[in-house]
N, C-alpha and C. Protein backbone atom coordinates (compact mmCIF):
# COMPACT_ATOMS: atom_id res chain seq x y z
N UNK A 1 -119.71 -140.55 -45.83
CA UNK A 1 -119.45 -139.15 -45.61
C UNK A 1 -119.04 -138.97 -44.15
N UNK A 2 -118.19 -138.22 -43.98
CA UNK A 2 -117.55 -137.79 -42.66
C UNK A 2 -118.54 -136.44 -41.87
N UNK A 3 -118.67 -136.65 -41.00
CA UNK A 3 -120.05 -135.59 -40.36
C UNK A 3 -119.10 -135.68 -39.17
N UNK A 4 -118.96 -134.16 -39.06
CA UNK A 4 -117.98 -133.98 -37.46
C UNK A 4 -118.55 -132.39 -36.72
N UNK A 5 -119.19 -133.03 -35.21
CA UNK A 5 -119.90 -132.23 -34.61
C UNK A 5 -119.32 -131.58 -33.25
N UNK A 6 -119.11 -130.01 -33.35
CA UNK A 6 -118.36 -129.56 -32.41
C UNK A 6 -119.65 -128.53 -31.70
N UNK A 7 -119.18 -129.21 -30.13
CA UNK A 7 -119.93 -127.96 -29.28
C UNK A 7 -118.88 -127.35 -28.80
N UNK A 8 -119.02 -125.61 -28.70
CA UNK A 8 -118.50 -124.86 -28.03
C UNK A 8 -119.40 -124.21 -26.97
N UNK A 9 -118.39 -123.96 -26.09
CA UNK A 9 -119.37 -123.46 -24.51
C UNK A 9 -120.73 -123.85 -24.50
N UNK A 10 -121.11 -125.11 -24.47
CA UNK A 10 -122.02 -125.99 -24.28
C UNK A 10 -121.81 -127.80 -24.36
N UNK A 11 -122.72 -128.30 -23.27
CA UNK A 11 -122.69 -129.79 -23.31
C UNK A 11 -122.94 -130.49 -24.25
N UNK A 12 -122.36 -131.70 -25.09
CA UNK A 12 -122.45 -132.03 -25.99
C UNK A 12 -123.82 -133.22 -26.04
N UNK A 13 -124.48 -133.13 -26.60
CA UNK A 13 -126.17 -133.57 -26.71
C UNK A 13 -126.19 -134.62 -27.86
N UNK A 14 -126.33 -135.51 -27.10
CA UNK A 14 -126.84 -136.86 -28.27
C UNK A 14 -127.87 -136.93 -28.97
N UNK A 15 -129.49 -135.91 -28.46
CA UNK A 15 -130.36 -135.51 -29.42
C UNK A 15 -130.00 -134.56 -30.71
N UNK A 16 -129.10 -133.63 -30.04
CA UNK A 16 -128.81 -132.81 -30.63
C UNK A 16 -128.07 -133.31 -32.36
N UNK A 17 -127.48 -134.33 -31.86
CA UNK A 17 -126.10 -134.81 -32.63
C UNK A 17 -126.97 -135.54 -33.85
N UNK A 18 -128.09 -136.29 -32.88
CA UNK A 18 -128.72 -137.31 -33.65
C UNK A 18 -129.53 -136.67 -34.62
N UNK A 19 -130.09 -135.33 -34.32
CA UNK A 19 -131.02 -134.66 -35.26
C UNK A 19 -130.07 -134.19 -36.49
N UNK A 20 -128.77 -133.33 -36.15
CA UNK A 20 -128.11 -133.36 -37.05
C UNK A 20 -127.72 -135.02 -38.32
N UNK A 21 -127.27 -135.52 -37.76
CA UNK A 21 -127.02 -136.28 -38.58
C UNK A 21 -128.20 -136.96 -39.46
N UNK A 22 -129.26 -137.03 -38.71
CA UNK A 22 -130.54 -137.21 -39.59
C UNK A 22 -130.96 -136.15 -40.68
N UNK A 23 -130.81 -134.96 -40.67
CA UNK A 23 -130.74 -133.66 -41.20
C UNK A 23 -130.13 -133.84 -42.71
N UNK A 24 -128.93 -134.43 -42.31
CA UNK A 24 -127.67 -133.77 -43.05
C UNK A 24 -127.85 -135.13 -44.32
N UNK A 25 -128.00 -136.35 -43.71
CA UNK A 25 -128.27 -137.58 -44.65
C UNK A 25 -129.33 -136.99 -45.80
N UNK A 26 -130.64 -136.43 -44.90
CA UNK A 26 -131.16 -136.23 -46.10
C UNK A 26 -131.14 -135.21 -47.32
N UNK A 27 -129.79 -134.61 -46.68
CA UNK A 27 -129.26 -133.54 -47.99
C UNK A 27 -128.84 -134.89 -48.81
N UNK A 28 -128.80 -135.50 -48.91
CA UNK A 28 -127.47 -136.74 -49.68
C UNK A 28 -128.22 -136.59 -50.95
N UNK A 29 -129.41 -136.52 -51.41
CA UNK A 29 -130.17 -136.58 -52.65
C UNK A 29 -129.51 -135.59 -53.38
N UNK A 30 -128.72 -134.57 -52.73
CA UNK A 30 -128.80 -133.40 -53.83
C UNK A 30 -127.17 -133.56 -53.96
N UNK A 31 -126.09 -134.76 -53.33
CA UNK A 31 -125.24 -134.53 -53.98
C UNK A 31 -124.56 -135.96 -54.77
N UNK A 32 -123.47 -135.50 -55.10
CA UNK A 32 -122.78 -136.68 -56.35
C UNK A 32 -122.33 -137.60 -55.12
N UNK A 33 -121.28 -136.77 -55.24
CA UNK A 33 -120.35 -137.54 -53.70
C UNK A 33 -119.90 -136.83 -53.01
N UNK A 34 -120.81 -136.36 -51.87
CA UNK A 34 -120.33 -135.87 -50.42
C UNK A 34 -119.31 -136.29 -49.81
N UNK A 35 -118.37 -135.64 -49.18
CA UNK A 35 -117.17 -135.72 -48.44
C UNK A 35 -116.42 -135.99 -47.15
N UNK A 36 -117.21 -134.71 -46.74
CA UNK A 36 -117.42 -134.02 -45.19
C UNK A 36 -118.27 -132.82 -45.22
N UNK A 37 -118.58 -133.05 -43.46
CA UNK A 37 -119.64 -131.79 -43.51
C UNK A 37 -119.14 -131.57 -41.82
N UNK A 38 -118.89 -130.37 -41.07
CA UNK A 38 -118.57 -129.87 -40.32
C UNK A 38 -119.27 -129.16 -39.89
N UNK A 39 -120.08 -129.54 -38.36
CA UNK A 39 -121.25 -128.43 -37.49
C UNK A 39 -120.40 -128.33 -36.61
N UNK A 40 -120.53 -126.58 -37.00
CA UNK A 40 -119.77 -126.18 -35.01
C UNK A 40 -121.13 -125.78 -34.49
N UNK A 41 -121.44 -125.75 -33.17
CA UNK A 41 -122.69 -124.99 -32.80
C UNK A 41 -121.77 -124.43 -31.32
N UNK A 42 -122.51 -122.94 -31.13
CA UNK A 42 -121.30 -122.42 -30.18
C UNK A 42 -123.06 -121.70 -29.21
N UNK A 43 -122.59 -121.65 -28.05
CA UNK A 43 -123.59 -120.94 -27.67
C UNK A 43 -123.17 -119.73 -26.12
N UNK A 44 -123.75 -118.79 -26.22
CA UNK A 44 -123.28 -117.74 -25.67
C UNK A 44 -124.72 -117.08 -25.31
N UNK A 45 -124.66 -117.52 -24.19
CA UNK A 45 -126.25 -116.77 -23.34
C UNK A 45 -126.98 -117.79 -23.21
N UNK A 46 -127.85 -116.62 -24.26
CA UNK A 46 -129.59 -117.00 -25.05
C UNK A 46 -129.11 -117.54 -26.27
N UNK A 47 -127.82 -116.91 -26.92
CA UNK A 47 -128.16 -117.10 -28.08
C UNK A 47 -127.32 -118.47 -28.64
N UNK A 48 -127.81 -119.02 -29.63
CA UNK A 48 -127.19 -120.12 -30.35
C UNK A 48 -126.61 -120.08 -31.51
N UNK A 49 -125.54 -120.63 -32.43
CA UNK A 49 -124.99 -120.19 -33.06
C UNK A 49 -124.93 -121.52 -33.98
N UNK A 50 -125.45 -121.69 -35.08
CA UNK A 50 -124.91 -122.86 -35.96
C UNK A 50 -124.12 -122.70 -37.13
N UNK A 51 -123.12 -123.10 -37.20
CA UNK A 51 -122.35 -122.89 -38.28
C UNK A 51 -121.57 -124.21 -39.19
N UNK A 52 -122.36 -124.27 -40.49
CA UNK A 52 -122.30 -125.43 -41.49
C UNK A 52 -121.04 -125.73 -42.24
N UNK A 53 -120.54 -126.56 -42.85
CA UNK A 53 -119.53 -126.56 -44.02
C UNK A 53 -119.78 -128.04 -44.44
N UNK A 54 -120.09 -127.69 -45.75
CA UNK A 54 -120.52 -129.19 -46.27
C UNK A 54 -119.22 -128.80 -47.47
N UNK A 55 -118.36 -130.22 -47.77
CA UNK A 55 -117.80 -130.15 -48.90
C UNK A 55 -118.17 -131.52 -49.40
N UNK A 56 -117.64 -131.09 -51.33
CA UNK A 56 -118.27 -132.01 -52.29
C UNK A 56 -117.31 -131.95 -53.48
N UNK A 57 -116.57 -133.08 -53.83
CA UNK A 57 -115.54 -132.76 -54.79
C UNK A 57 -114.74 -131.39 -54.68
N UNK A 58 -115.03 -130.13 -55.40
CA UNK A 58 -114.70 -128.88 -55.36
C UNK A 58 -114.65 -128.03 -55.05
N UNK A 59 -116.73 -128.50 -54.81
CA UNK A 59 -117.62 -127.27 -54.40
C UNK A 59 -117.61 -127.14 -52.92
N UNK A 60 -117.83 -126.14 -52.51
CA UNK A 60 -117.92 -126.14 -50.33
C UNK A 60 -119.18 -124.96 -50.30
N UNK A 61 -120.00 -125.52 -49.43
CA UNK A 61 -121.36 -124.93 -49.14
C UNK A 61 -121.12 -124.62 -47.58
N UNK A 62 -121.63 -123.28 -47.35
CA UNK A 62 -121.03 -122.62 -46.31
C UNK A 62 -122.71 -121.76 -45.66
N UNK A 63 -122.70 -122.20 -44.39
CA UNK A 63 -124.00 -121.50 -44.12
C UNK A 63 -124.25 -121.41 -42.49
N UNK A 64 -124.34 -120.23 -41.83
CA UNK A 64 -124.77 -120.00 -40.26
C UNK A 64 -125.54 -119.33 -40.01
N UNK A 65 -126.47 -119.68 -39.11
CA UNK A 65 -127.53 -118.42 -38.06
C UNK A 65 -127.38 -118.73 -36.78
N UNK A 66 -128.13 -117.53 -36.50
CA UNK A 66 -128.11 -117.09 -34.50
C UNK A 66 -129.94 -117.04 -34.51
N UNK A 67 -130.27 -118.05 -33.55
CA UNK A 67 -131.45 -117.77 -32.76
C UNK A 67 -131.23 -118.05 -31.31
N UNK A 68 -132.58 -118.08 -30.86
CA UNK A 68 -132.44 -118.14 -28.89
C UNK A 68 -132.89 -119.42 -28.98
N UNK A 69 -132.87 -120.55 -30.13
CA UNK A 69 -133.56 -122.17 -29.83
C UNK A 69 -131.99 -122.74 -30.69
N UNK A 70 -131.60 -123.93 -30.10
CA UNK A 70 -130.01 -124.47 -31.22
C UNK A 70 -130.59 -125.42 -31.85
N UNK A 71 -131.95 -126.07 -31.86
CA UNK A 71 -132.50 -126.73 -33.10
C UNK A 71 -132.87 -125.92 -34.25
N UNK A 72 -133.42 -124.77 -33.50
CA UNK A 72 -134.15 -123.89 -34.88
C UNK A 72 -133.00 -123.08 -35.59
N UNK A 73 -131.83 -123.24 -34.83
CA UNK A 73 -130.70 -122.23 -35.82
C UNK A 73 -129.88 -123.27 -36.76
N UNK A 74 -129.90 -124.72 -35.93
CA UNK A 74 -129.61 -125.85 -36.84
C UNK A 74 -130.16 -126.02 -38.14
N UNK A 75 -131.55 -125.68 -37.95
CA UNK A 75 -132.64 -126.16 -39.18
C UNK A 75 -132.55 -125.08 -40.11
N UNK A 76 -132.19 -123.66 -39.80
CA UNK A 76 -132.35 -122.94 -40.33
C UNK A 76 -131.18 -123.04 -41.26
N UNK A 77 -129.74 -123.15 -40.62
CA UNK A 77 -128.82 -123.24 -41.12
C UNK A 77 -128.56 -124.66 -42.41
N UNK A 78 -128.98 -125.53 -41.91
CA UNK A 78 -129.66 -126.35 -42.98
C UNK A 78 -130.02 -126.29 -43.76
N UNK A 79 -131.14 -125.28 -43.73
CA UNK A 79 -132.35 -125.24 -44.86
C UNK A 79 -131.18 -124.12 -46.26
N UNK A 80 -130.76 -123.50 -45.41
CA UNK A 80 -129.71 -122.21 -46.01
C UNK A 80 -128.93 -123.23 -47.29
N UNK A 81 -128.31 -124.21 -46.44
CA UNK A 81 -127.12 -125.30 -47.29
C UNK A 81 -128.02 -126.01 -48.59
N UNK A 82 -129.75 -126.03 -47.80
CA UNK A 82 -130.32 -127.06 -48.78
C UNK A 82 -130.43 -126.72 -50.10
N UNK A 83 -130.77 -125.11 -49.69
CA UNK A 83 -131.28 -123.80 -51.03
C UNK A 83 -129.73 -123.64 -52.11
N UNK A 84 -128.60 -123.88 -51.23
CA UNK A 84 -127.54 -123.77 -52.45
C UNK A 84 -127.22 -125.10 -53.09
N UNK A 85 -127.63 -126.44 -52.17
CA UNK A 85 -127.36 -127.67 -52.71
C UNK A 85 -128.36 -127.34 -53.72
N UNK A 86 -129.43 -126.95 -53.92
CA UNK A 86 -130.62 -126.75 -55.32
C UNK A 86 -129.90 -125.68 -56.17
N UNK A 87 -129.30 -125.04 -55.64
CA UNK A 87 -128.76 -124.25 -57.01
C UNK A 87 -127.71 -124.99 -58.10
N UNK A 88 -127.21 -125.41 -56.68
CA UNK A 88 -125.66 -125.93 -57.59
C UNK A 88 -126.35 -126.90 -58.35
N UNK A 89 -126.99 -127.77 -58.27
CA UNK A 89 -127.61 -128.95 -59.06
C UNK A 89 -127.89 -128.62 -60.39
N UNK A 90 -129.14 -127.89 -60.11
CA UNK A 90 -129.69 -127.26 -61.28
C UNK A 90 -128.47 -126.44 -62.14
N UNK A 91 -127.86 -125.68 -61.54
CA UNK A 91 -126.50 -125.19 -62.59
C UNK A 91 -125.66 -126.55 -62.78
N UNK A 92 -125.32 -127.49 -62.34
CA UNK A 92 -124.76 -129.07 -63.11
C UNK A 92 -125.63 -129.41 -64.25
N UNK A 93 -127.35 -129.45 -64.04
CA UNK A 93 -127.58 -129.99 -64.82
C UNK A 93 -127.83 -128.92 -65.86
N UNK A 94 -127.93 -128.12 -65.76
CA UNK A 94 -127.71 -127.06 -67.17
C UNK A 94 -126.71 -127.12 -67.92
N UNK A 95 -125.71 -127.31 -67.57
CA UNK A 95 -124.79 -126.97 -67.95
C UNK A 95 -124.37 -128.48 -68.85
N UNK A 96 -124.88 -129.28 -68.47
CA UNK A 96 -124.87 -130.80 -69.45
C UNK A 96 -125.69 -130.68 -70.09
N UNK A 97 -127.08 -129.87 -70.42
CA UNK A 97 -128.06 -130.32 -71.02
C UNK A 97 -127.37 -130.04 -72.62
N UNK A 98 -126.92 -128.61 -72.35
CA UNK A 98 -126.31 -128.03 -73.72
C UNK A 98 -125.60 -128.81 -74.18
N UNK A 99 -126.01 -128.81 -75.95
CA UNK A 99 -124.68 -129.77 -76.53
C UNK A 99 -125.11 -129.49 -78.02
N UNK A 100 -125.19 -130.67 -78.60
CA UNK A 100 -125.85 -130.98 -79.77
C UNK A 100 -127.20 -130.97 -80.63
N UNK A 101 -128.30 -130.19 -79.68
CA UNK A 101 -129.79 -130.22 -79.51
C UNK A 101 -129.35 -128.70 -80.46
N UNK A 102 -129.02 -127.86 -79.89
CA UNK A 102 -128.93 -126.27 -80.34
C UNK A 102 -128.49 -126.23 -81.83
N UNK A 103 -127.96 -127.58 -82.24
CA UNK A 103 -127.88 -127.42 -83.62
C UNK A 103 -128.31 -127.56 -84.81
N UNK A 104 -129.00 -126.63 -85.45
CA UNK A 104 -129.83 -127.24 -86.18
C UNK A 104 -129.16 -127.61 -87.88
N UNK A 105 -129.84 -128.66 -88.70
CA UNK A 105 -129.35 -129.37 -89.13
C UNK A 105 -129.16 -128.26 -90.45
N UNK A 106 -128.27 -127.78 -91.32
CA UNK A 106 -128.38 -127.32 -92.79
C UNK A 106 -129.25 -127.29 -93.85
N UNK A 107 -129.56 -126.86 -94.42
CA UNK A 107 -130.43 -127.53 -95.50
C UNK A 107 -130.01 -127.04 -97.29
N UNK A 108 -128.44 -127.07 -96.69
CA UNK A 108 -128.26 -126.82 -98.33
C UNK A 108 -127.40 -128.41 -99.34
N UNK A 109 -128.17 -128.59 -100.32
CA UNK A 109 -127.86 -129.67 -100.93
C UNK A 109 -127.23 -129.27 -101.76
């Protein structure tokens, strides 16, 4: 997977980078085959700005917050991507479960 990390109006941080990418691996459980995933983090003041884009075959998971900490708007923004990587799953696997179960068999001889 391609993981590409942009700072705006701020120094670019190898903790920073490293937490992301540790972060983002462990989304990997919730997908088929990940693609790319794109962190801008922009910061202006106090405040911090993280902004996500994970793509996956089709699907693109899209997620940002503002706090006054750029780990905790990272994590937050994270956690945001993690809650739709659980949706989308669970709607994949629904959507296979249906088939042939719902049918029930005749019973006229």
């Amino acid at each position: 997977m391609e993981i590409n990390v942009t700072f705006r109006h701020s120094e670019p941080s190898d903790s920073v980078r490293q937490h992301i990418l540790e972060r983002i691996q462990k989304l990997s459980k919730y997908l088929i085959k990940p693609t790319m995933a794109h962190v801008t983090l922009n910061t202006e003041g106090t405040r911090h700005t993280a902004e996500i884009s994970l793509s996956e075959n089709h699907a693109v998971f899209n997620a940002h917050d503002t706090t006054h900490d750029l780990f905790s708007s990272v994590d937050s923004a994270l956690d945001k991507i993690e809650v739709q990587l659980k949706k989308y799953k669970e709607k994949i696997k629904d959507h296979h479960k249906t088939g042939l179960k719902h049918i029930e068999p005749s019973l006229d001889s």
